[in-house]
N, C-alpha and C. Protein backbone atom coordinates (compact mmCIF):
# COMPACT_ATOMS: atom_id res chain seq x y z
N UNK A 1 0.84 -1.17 0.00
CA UNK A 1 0.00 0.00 0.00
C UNK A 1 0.89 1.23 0.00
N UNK A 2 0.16 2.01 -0.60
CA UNK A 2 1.44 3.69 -1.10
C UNK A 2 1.26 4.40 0.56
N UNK A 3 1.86 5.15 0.62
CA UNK A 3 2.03 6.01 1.52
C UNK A 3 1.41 6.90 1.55
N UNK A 4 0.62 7.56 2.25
CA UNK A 4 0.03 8.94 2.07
C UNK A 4 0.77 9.93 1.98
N UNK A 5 0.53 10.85 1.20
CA UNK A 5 1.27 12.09 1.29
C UNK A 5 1.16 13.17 1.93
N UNK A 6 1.92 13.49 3.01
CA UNK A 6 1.96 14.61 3.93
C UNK A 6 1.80 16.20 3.62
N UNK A 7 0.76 16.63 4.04
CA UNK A 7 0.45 17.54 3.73
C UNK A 7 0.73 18.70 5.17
N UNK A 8 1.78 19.87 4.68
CA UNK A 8 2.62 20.13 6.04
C UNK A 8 2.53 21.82 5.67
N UNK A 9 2.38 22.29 6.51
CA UNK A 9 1.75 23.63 6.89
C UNK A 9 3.17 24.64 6.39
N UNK A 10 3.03 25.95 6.27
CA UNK A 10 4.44 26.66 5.13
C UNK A 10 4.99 27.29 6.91
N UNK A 11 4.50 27.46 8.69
CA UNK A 11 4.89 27.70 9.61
C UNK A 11 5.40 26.68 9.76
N UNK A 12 5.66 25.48 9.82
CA UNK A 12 6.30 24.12 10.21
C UNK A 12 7.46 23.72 9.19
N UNK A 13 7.34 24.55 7.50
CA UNK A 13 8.45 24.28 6.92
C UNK A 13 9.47 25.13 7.24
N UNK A 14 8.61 26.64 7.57
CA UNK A 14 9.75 27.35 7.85
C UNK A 14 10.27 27.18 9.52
N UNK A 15 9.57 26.59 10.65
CA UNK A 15 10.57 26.38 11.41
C UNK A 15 11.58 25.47 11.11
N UNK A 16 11.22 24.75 10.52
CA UNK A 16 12.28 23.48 9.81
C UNK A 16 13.67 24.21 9.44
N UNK A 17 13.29 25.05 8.65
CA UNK A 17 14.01 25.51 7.83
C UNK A 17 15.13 26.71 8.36
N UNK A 18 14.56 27.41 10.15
CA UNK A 18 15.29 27.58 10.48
C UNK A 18 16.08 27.35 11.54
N UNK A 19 15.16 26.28 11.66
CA UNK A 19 16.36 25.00 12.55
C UNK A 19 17.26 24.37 11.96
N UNK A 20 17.71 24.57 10.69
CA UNK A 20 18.43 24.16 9.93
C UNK A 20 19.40 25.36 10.17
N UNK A 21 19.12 26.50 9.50
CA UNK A 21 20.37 27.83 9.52
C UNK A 21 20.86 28.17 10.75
N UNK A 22 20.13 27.70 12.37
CA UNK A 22 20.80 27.84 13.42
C UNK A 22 21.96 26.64 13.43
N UNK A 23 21.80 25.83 12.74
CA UNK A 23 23.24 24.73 12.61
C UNK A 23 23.28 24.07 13.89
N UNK A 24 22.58 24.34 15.21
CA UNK A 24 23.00 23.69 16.22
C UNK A 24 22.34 22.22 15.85
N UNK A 25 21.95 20.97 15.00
CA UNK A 25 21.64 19.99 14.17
C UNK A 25 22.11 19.24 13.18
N UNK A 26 22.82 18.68 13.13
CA UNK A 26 22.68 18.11 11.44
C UNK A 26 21.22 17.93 10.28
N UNK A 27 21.18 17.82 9.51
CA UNK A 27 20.20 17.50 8.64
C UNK A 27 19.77 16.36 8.99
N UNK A 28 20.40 15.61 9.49
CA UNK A 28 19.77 14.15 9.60
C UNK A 28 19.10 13.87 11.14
N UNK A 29 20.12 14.66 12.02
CA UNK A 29 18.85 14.75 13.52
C UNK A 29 17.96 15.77 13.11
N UNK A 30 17.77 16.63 12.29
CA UNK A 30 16.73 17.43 12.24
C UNK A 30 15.28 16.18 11.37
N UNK A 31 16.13 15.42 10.78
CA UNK A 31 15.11 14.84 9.79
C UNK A 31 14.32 13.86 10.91
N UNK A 32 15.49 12.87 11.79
CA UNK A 32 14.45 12.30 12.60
C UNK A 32 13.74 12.86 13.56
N UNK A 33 14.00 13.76 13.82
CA UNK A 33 13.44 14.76 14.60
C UNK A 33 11.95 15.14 14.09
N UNK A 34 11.57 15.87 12.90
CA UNK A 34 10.53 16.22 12.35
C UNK A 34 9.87 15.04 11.18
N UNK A 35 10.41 14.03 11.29
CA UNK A 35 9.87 13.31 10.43
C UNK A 35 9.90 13.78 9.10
N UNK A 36 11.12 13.83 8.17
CA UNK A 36 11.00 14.93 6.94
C UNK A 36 12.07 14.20 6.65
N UNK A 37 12.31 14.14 5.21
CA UNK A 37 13.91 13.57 4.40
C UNK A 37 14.73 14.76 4.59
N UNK A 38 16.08 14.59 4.79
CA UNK A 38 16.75 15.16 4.71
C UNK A 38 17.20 16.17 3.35
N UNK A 39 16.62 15.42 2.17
CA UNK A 39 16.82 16.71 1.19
C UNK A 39 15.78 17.63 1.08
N UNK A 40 14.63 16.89 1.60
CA UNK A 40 13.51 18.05 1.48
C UNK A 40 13.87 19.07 2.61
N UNK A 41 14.02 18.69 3.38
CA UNK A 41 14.90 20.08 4.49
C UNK A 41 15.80 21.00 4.26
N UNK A 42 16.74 20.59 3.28
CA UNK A 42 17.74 21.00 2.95
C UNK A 42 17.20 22.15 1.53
N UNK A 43 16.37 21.49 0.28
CA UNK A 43 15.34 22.22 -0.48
C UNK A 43 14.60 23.72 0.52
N UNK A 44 13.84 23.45 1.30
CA UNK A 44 13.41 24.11 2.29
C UNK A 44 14.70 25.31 2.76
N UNK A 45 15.81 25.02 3.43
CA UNK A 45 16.41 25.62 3.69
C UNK A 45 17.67 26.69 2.71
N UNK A 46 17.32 26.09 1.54
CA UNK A 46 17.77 27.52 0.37
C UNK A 46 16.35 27.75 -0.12
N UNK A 47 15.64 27.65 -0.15
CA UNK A 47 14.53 28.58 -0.20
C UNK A 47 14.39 29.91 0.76
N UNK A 48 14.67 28.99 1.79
CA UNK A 48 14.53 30.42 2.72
C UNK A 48 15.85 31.69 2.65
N UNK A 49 16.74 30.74 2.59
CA UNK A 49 17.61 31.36 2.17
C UNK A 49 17.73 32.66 0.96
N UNK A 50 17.23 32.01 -0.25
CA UNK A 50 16.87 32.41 -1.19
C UNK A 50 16.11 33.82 -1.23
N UNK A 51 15.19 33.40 -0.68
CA UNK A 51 13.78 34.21 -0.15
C UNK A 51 13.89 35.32 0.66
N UNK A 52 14.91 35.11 1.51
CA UNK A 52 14.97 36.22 2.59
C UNK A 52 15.52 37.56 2.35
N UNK A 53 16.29 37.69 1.03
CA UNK A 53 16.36 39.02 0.34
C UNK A 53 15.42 39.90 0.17
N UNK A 54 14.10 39.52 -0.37
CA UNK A 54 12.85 39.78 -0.58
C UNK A 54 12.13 40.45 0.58
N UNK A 55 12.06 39.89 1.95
CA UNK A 55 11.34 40.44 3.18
C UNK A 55 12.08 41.82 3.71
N UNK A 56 12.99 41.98 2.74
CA UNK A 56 13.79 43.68 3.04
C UNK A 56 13.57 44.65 2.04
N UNK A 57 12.94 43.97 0.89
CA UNK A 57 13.53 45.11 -0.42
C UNK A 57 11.97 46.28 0.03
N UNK A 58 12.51 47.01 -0.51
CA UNK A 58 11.98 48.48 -0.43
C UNK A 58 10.38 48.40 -1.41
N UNK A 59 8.88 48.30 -0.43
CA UNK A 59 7.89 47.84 -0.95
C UNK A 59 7.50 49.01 -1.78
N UNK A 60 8.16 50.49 -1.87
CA UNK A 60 7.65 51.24 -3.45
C UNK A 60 8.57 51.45 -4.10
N UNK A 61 9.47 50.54 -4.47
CA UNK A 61 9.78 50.55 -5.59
C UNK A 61 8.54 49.85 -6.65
N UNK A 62 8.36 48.60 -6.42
CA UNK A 62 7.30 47.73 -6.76
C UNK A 62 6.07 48.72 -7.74
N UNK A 63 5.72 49.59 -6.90
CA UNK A 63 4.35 51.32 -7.37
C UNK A 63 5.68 51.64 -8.81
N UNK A 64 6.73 51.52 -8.77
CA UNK A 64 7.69 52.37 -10.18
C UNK A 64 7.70 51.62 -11.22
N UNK A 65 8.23 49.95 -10.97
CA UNK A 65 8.48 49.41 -11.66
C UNK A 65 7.16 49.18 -12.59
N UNK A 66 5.77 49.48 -12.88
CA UNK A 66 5.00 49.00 -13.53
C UNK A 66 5.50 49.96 -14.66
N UNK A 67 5.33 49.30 -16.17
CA UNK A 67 5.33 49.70 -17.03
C UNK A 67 4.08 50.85 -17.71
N UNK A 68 4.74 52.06 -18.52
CA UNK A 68 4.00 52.90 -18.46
C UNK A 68 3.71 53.10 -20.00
N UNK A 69 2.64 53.12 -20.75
CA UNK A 69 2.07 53.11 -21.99
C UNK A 69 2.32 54.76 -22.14
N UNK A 70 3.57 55.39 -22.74
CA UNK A 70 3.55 56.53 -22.77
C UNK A 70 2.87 57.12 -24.16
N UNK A 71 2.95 55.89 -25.14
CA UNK A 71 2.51 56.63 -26.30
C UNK A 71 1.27 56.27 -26.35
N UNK A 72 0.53 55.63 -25.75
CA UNK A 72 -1.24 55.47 -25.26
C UNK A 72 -1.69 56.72 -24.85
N UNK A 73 -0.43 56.97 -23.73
CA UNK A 73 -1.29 58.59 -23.14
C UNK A 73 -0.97 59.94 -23.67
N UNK A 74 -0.38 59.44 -24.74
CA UNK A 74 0.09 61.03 -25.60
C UNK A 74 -1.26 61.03 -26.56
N UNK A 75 -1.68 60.08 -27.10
CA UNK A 75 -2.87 59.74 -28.16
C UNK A 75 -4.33 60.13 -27.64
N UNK A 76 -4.33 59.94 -26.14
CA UNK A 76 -5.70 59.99 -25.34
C UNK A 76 -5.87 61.71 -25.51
N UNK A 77 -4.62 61.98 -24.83
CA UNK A 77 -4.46 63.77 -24.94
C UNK A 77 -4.57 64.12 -25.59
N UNK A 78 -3.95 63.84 -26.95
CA UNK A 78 -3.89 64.61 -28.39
C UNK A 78 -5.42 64.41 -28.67
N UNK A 79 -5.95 63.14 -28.17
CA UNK A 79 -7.47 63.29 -29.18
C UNK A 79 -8.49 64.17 -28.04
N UNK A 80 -7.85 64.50 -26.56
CA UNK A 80 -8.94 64.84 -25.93
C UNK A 80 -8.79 66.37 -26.16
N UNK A 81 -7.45 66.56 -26.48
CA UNK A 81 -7.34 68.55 -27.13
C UNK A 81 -8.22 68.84 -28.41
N UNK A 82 -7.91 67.91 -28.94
CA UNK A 82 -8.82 67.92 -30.22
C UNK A 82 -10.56 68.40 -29.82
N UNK A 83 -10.83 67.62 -29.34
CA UNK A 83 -12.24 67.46 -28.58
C UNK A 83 -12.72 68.77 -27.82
N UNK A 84 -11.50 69.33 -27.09
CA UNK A 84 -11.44 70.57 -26.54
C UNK A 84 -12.04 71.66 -27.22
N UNK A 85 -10.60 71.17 -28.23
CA UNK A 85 -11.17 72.76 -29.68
C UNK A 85 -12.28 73.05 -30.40
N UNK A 86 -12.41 71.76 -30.47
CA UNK A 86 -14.52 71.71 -31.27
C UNK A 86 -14.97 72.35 -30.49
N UNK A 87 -15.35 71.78 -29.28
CA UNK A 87 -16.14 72.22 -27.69
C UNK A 87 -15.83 73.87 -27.92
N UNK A 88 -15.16 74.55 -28.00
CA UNK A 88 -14.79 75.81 -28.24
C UNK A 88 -14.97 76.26 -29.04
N UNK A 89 -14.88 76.24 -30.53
CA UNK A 89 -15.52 76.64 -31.59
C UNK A 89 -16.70 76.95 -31.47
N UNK A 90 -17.85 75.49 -31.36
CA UNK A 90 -19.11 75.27 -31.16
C UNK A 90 -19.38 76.25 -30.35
N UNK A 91 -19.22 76.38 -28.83
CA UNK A 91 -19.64 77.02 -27.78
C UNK A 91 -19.40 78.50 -28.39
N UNK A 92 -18.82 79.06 -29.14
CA UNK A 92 -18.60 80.73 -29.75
C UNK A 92 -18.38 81.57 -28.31
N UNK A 93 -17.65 80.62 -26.92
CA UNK A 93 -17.60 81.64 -25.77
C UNK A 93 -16.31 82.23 -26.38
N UNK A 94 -15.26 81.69 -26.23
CA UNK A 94 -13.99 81.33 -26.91
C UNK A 94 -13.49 81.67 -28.60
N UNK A 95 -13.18 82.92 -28.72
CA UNK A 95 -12.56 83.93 -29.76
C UNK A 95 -11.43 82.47 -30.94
């Protein structure tokens, strides 16, 4: 019969994971310890690794980086001046 597959919460990987970077463990007492393979711990623990650049970077830059349709909004303007000038003609307030 197969094994069920463990379905394990992302607070329990990451204590895993930093019971791993405190080093006071090997991978392998950590594994019998939590019941977990040792490479999946180890996976786990450059992730976090990985990852932990991210929980510092500067959250507005993110508001800059979106890309900006500049020649969309030159076209909107140009046709809404346009629109302007009729409106002005028509209206005869405007010389």
């Amino acid at each position: 019969m197969a094994k069920k597959r463990m379905n394990l919460t992302a607070a329990f990987k990451a204590k895993v994971a930093f019971a791993t970077v405190k080093g006071e463990e090997t991978l392998s007492e950590l594994a019998s310890k939590f019941g977990v393979s040792a490479s999946v711990i180890a996976r786990w623990k450059a992730r976090l690794l990985d990852g932990a650049e991210e929980l510092f970077e500067d959250g507005r830059k993110k508001k800059d980086e979106a890309p900006v349709d500049t020649e969309a909004l030159f076209t909107k303007i140009d046709k809404m001046e346009m629109i302007m000038e009729t409106m002005k003609k028509k209206s005869g307030i405007f010389p």
